[in-house]
PDB file of N, CA and C in Angstrom:
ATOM      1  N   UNK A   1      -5.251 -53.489 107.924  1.00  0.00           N
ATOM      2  CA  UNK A   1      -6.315 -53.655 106.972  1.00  0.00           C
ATOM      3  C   UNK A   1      -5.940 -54.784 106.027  1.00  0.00           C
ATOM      4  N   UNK A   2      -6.535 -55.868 105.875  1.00  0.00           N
ATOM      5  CA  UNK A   2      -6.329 -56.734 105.013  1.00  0.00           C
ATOM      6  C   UNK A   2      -7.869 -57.196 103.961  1.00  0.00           C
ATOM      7  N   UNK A   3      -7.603 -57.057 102.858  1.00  0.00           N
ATOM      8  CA  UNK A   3      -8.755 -57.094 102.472  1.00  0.00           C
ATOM      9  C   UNK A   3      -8.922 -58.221 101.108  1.00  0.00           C
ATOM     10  N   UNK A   4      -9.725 -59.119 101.326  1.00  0.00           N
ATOM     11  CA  UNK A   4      -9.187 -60.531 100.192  1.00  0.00           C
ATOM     12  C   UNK A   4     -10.502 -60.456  99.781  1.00  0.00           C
ATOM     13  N   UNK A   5     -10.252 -61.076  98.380  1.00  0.00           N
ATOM     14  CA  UNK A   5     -11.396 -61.490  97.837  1.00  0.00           C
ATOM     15  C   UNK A   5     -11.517 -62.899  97.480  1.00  0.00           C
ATOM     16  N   UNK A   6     -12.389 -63.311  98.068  1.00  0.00           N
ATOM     17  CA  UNK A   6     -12.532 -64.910  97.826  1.00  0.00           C
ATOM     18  C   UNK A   6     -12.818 -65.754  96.325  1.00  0.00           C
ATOM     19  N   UNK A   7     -11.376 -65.844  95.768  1.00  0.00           N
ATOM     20  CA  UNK A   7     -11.123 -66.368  94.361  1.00  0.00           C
ATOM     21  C   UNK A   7      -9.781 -67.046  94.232  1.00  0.00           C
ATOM     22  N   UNK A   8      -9.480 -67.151  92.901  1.00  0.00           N
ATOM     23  CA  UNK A   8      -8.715 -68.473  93.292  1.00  0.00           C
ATOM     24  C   UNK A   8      -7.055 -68.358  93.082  1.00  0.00           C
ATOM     25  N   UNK A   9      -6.022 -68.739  93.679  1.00  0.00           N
ATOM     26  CA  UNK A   9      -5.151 -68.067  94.550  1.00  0.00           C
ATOM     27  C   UNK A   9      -4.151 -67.821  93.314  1.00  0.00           C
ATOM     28  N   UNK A  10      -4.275 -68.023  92.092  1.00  0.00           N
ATOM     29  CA  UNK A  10      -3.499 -67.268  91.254  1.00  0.00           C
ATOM     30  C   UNK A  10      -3.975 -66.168  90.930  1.00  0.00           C
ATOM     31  N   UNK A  11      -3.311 -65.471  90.180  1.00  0.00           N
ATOM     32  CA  UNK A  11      -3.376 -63.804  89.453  1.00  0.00           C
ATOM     33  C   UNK A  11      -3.835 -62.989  90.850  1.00  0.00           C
ATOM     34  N   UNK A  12      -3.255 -62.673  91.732  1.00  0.00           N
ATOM     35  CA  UNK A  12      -3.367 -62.220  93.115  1.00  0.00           C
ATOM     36  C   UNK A  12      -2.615 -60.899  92.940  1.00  0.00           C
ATOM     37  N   UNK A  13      -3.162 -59.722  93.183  1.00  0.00           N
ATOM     38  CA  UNK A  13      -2.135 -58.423  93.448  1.00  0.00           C
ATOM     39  C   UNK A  13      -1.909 -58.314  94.893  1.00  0.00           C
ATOM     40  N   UNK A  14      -0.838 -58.206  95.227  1.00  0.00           N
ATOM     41  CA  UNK A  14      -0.636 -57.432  96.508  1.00  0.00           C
ATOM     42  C   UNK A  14      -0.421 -56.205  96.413  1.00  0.00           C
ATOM     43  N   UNK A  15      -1.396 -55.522  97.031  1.00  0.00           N
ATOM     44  CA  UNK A  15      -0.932 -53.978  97.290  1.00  0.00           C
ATOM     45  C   UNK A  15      -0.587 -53.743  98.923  1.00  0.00           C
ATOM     46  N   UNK A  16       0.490 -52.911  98.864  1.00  0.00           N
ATOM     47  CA  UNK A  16       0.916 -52.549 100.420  1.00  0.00           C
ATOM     48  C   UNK A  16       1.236 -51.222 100.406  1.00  0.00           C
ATOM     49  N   UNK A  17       0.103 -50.549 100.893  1.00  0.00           N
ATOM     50  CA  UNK A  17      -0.035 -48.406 100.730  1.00  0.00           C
ATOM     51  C   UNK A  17      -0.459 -48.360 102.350  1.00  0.00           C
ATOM     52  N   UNK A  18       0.319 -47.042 103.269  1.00  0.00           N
ATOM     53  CA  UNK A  18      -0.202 -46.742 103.824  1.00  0.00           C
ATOM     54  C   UNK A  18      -0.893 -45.705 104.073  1.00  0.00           C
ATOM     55  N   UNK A  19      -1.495 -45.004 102.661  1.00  0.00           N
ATOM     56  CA  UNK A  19      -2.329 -44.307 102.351  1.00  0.00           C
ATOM     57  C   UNK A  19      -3.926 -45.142 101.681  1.00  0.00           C
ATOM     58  N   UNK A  20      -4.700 -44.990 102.701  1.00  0.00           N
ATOM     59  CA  UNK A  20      -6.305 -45.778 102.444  1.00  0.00           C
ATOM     60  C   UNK A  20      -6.882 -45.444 100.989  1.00  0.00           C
ATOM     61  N   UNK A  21      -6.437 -43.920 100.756  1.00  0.00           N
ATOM     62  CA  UNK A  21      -7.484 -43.780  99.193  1.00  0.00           C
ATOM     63  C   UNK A  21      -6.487 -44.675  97.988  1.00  0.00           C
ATOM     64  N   UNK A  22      -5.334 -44.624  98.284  1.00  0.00           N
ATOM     65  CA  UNK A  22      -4.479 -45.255  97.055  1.00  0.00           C
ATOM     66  C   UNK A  22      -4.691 -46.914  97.670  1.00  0.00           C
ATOM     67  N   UNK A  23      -4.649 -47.628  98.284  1.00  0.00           N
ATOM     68  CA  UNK A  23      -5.503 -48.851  98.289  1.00  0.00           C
ATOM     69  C   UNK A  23      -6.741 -48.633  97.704  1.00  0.00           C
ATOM     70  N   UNK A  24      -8.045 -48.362  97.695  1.00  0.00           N
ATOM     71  CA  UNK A  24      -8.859 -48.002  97.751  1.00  0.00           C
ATOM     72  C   UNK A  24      -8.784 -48.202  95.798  1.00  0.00           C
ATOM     73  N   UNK A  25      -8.152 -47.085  95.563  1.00  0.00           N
ATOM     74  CA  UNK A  25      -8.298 -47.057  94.100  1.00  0.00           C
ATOM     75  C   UNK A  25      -7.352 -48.401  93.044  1.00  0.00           C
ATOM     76  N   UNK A  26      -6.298 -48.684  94.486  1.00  0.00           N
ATOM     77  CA  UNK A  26      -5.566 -49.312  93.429  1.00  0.00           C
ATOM     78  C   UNK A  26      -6.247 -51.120  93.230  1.00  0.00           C
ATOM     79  N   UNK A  27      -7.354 -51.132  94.279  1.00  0.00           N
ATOM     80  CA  UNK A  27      -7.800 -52.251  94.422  1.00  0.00           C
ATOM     81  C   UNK A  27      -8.750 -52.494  93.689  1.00  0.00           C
ATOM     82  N   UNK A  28      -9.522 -51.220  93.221  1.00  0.00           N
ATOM     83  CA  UNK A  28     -10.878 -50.926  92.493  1.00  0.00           C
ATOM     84  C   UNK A  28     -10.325 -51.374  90.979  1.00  0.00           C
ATOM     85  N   UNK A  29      -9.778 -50.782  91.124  1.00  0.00           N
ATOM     86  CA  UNK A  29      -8.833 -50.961  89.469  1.00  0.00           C
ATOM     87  C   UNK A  29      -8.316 -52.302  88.855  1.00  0.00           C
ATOM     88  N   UNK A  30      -7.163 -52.733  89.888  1.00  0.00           N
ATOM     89  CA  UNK A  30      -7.105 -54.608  89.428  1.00  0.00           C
ATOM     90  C   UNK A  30      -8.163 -55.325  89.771  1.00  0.00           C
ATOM     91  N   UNK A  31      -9.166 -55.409  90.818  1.00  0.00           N
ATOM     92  CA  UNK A  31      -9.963 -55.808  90.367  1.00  0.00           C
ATOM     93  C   UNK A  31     -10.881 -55.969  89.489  1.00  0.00           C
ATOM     94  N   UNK A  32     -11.315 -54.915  88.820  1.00  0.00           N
ATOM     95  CA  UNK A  32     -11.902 -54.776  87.466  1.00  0.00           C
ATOM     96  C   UNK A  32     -11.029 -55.488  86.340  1.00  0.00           C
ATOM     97  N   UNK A  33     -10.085 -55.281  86.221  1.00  0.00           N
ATOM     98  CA  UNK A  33      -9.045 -56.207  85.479  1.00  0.00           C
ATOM     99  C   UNK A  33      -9.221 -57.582  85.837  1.00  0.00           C
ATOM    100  N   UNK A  34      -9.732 -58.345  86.225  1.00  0.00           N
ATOM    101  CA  UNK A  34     -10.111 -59.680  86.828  1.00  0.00           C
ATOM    102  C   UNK A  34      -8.872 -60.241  87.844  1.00  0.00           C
ATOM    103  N   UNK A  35      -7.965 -59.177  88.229  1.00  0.00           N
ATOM    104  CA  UNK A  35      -7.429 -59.626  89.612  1.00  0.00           C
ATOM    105  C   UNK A  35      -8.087 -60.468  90.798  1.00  0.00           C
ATOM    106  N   UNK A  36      -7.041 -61.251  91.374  1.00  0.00           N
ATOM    107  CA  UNK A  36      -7.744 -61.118  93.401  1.00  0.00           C
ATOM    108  C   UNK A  36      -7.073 -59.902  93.792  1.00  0.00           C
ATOM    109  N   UNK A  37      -7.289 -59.823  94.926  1.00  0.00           N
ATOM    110  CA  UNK A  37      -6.566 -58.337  95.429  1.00  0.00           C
ATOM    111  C   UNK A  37      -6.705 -58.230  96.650  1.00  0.00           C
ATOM    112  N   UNK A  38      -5.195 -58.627  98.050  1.00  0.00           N
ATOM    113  CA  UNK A  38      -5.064 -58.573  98.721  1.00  0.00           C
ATOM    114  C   UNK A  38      -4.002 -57.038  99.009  1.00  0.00           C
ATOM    115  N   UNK A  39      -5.145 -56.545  99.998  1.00  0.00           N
ATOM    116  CA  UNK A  39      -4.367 -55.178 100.108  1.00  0.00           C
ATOM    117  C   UNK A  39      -3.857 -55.036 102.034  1.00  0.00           C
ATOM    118  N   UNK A  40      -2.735 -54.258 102.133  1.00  0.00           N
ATOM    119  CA  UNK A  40      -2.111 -54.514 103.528  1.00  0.00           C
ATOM    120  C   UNK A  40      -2.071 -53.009 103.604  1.00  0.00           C
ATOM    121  N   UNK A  41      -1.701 -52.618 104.920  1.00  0.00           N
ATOM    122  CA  UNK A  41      -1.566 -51.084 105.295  1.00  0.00           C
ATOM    123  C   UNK A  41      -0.099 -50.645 105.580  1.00  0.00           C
ATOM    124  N   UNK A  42       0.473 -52.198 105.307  1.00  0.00           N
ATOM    125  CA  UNK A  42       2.090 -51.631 106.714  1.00  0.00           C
ATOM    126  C   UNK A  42       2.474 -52.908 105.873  1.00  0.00           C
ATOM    127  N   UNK A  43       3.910 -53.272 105.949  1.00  0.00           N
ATOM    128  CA  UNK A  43       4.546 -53.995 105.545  1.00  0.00           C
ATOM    129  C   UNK A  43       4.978 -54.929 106.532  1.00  0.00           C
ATOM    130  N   UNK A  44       4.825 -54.653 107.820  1.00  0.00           N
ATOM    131  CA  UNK A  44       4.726 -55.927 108.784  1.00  0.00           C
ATOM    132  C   UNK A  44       3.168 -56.682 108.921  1.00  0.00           C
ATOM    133  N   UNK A  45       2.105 -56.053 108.492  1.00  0.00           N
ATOM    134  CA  UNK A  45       1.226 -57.029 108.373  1.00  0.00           C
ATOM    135  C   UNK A  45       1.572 -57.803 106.834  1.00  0.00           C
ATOM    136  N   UNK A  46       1.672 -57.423 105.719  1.00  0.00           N
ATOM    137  CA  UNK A  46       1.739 -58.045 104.557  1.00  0.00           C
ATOM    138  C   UNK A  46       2.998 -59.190 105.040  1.00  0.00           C
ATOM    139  N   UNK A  47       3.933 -58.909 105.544  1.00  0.00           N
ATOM    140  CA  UNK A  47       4.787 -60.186 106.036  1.00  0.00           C
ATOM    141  C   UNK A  47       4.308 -61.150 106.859  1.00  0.00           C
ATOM    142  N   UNK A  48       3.435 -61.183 107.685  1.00  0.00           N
ATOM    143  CA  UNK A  48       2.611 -61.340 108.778  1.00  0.00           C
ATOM    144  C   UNK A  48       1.532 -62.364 107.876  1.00  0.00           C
ATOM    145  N   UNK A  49       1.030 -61.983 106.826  1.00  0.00           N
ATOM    146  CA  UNK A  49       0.159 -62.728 106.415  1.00  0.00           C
ATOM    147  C   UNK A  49       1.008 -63.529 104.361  1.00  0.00           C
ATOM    148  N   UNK A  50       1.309 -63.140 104.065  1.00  0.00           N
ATOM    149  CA  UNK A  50       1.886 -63.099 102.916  1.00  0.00           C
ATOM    150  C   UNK A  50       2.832 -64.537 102.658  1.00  0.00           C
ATOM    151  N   UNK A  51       2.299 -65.659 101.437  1.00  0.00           N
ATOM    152  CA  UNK A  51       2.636 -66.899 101.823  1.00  0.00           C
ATOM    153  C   UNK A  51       4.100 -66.927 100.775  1.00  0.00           C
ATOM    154  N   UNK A  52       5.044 -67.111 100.894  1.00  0.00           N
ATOM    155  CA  UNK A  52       6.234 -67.077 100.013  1.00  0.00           C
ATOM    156  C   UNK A  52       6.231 -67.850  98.994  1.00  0.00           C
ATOM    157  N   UNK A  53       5.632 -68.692  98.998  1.00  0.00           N
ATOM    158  CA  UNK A  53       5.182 -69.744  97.710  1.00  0.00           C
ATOM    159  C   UNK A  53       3.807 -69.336  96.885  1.00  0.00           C
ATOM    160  N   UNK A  54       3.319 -68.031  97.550  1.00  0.00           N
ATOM    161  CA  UNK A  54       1.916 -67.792  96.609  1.00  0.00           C
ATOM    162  C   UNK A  54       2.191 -66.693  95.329  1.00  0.00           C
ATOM    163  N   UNK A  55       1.496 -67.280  94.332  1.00  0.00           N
ATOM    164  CA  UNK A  55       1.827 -66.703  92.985  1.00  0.00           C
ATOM    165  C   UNK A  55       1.079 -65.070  92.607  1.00  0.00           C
ATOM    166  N   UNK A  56       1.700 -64.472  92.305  1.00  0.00           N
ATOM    167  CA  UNK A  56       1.278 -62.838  92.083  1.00  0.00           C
ATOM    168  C   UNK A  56       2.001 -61.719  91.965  1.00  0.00           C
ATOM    169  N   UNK A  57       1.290 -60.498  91.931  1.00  0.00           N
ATOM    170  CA  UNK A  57       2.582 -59.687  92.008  1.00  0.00           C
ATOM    171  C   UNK A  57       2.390 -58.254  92.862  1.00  0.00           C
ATOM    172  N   UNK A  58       3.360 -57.510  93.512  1.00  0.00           N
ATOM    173  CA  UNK A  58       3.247 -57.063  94.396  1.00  0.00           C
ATOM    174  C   UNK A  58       3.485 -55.367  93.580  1.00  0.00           C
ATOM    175  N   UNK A  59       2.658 -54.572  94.513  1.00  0.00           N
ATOM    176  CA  UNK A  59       2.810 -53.018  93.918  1.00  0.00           C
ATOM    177  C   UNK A  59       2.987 -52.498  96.090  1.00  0.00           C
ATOM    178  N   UNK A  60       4.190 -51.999  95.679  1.00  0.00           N
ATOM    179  CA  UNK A  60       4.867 -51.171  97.108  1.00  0.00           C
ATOM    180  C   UNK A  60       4.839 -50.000  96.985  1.00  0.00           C
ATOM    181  N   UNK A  61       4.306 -49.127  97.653  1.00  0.00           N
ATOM    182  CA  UNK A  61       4.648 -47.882  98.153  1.00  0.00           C
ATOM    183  C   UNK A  61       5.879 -47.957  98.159  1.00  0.00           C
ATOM    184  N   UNK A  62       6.856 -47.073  98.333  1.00  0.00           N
ATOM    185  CA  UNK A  62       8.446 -46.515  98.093  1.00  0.00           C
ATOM    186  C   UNK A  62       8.632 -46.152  99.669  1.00  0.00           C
ATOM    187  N   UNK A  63       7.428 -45.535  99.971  1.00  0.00           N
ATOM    188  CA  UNK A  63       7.796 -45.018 101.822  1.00  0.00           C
ATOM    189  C   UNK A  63       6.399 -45.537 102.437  1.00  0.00           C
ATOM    190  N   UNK A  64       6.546 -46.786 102.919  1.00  0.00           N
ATOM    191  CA  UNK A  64       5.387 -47.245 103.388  1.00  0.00           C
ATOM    192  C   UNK A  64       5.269 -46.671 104.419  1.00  0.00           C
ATOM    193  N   UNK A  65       6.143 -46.218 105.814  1.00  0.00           N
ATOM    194  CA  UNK A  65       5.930 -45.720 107.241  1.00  0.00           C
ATOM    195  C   UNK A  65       6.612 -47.168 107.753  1.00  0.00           C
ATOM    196  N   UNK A  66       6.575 -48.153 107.827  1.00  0.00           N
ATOM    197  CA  UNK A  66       7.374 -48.752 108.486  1.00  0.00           C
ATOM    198  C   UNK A  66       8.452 -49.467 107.886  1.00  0.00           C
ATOM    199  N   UNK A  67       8.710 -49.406 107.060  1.00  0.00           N
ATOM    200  CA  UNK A  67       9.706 -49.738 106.053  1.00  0.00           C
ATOM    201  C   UNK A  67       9.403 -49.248 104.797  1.00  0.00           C
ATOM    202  N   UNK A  68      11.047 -49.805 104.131  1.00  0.00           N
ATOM    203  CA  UNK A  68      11.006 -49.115 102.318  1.00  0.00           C
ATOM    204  C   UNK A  68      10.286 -50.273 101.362  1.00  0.00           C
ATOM    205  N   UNK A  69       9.571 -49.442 100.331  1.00  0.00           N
ATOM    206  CA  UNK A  69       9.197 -50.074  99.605  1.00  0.00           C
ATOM    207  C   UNK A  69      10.363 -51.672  98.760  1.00  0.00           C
ATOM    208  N   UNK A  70      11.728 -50.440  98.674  1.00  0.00           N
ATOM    209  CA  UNK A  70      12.612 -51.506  98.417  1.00  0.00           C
ATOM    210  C   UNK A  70      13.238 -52.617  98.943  1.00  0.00           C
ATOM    211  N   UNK A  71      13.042 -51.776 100.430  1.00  0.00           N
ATOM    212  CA  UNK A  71      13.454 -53.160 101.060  1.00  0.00           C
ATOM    213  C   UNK A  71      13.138 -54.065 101.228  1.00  0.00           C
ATOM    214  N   UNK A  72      11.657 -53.560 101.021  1.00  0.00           N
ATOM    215  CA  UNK A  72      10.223 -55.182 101.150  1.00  0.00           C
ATOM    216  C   UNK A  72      10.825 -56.469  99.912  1.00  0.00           C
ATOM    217  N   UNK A  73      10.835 -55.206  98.952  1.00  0.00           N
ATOM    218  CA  UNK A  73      10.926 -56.220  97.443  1.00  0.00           C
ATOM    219  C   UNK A  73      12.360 -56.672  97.656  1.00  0.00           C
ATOM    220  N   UNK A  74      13.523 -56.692  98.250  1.00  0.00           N
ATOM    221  CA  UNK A  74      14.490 -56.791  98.736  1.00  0.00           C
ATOM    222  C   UNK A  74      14.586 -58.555  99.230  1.00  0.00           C
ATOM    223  N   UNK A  75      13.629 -57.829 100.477  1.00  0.00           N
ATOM    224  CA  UNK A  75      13.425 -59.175 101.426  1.00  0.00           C
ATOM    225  C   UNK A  75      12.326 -60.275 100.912  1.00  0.00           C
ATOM    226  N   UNK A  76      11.665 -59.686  99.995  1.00  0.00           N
ATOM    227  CA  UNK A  76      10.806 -61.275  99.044  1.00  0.00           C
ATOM    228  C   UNK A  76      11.485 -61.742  98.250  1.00  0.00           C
ATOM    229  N   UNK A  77      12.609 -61.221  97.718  1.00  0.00           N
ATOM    230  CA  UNK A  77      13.775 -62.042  96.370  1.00  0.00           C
ATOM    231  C   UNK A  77      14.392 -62.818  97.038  1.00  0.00           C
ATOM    232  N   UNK A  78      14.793 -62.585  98.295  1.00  0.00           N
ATOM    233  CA  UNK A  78      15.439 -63.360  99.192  1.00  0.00           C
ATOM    234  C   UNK A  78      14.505 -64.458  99.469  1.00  0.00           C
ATOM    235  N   UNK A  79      13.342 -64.804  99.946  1.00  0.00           N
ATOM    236  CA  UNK A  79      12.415 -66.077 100.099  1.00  0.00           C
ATOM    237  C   UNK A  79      12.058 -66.455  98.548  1.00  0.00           C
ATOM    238  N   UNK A  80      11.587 -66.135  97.927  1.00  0.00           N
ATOM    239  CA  UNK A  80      11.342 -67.049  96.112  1.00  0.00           C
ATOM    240  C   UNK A  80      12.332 -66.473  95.150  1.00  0.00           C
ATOM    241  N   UNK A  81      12.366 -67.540  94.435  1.00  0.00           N
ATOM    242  CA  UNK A  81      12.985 -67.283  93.429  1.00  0.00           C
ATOM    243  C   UNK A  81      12.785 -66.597  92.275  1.00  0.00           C
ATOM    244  N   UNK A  82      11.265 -65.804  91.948  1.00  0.00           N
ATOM    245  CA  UNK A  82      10.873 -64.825  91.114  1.00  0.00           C
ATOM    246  C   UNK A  82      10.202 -64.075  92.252  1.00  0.00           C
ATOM    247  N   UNK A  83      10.181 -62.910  92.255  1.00  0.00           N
ATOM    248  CA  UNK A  83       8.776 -61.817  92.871  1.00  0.00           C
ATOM    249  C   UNK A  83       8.624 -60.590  91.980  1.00  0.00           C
ATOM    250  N   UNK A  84       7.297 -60.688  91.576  1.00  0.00           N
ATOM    251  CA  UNK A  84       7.398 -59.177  90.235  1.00  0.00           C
ATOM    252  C   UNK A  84       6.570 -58.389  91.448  1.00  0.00           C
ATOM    253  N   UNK A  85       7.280 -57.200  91.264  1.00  0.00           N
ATOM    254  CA  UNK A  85       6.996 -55.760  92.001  1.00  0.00           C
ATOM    255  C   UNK A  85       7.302 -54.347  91.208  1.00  0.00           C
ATOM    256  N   UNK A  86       6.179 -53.895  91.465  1.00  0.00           N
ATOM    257  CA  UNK A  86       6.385 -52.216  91.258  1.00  0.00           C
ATOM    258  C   UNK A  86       6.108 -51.513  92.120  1.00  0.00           C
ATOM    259  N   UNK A  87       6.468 -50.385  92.160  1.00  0.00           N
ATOM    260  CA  UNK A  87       6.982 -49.582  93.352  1.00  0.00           C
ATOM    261  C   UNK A  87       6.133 -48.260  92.938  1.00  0.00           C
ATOM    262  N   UNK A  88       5.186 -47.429  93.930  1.00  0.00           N
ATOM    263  CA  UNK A  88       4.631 -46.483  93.620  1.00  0.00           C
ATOM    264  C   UNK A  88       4.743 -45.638  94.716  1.00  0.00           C
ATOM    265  N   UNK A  89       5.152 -44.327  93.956  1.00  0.00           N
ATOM    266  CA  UNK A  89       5.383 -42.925  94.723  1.00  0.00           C
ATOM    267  C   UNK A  89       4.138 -42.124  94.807  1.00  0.00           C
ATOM    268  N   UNK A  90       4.233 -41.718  95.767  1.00  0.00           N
ATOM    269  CA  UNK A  90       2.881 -40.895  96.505  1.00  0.00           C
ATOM    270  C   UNK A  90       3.306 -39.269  96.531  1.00  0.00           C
ATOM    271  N   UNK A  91       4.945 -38.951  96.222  1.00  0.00           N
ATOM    272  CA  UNK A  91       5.368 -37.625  96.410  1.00  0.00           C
ATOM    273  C   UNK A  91       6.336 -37.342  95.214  1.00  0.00           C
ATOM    274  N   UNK A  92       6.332 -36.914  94.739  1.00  0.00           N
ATOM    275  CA  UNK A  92       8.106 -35.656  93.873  1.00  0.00           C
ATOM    276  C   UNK A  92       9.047 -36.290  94.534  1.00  0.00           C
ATOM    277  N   UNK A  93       8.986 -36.042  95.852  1.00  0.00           N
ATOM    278  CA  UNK A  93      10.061 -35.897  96.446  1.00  0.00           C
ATOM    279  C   UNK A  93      10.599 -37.061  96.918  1.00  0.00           C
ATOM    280  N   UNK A  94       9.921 -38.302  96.733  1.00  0.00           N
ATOM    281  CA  UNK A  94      10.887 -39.720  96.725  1.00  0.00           C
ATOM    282  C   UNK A  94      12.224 -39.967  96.241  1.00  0.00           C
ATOM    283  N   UNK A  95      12.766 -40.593  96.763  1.00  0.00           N
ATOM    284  CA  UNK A  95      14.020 -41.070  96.935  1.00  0.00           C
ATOM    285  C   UNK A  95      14.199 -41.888  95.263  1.00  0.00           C
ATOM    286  N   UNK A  96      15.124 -42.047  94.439  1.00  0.00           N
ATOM    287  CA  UNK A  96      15.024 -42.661  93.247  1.00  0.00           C
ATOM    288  C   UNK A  96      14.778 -43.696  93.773  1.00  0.00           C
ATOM    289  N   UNK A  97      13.854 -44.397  93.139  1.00  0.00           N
ATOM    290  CA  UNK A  97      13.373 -46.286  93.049  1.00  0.00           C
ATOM    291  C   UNK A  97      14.188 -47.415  92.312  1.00  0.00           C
ATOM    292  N   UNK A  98      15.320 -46.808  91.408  1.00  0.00           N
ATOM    293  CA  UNK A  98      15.734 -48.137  91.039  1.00  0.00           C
ATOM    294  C   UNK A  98      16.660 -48.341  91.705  1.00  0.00           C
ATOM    295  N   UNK A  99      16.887 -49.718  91.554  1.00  0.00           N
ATOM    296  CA  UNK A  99      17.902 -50.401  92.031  1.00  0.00           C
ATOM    297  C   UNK A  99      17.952 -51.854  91.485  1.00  0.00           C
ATOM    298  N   UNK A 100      19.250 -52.421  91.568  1.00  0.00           N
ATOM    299  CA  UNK A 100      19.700 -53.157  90.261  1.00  0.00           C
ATOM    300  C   UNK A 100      19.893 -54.697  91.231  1.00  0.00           C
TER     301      UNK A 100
END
């Protein structure tokens, strides 16, 4: 699922949930905030499409299903030299999120 809104390529959220209603809401929401808002289902499509030089900031699921939320934000620090991310839990029972 990739879902863009045709505007202009700063202030961009990435969301990457593989739960549809938490896309759904989390897209409804920055957009109203005057976001763009590119939303992915899996973290191999958001890599798949996702330009390393494009400016924005990313909100990860913690347990996407095909990888960790951290590891995503992991592997984008590694391609740019800033990436702002937050990390959102869907359960209690997640694994702690920080990491240094």
């Amino acid at each position: 699922m990739i879902d863009r809104v045709n505007e202009p390529e700063s202030d961009t959220i990435y969301i990457v949930d593989d739960d549809p209603s938490v896309v759904t809401a989390l897209s409804r929401l920055t957009r109203t905030a005057g976001f763009q808002v590119e939303a992915y289902s899996s973290a191999r499509e958001f890599l798949e499409h996702h330009r390393s030089d494009a400016p924005g900031c990313d909100i990860l699921d913690v347990a996407i299903g095909d990888y960790s939320g951290l590891d995503l934000h992991q592997r984008l620090t590694g391609e740019a030299a800033a990436v702002r991310s937050f990390s959102s839990a869907g359960r209690a029972t997640s694994p702690p999120v920080c990491r240094q």
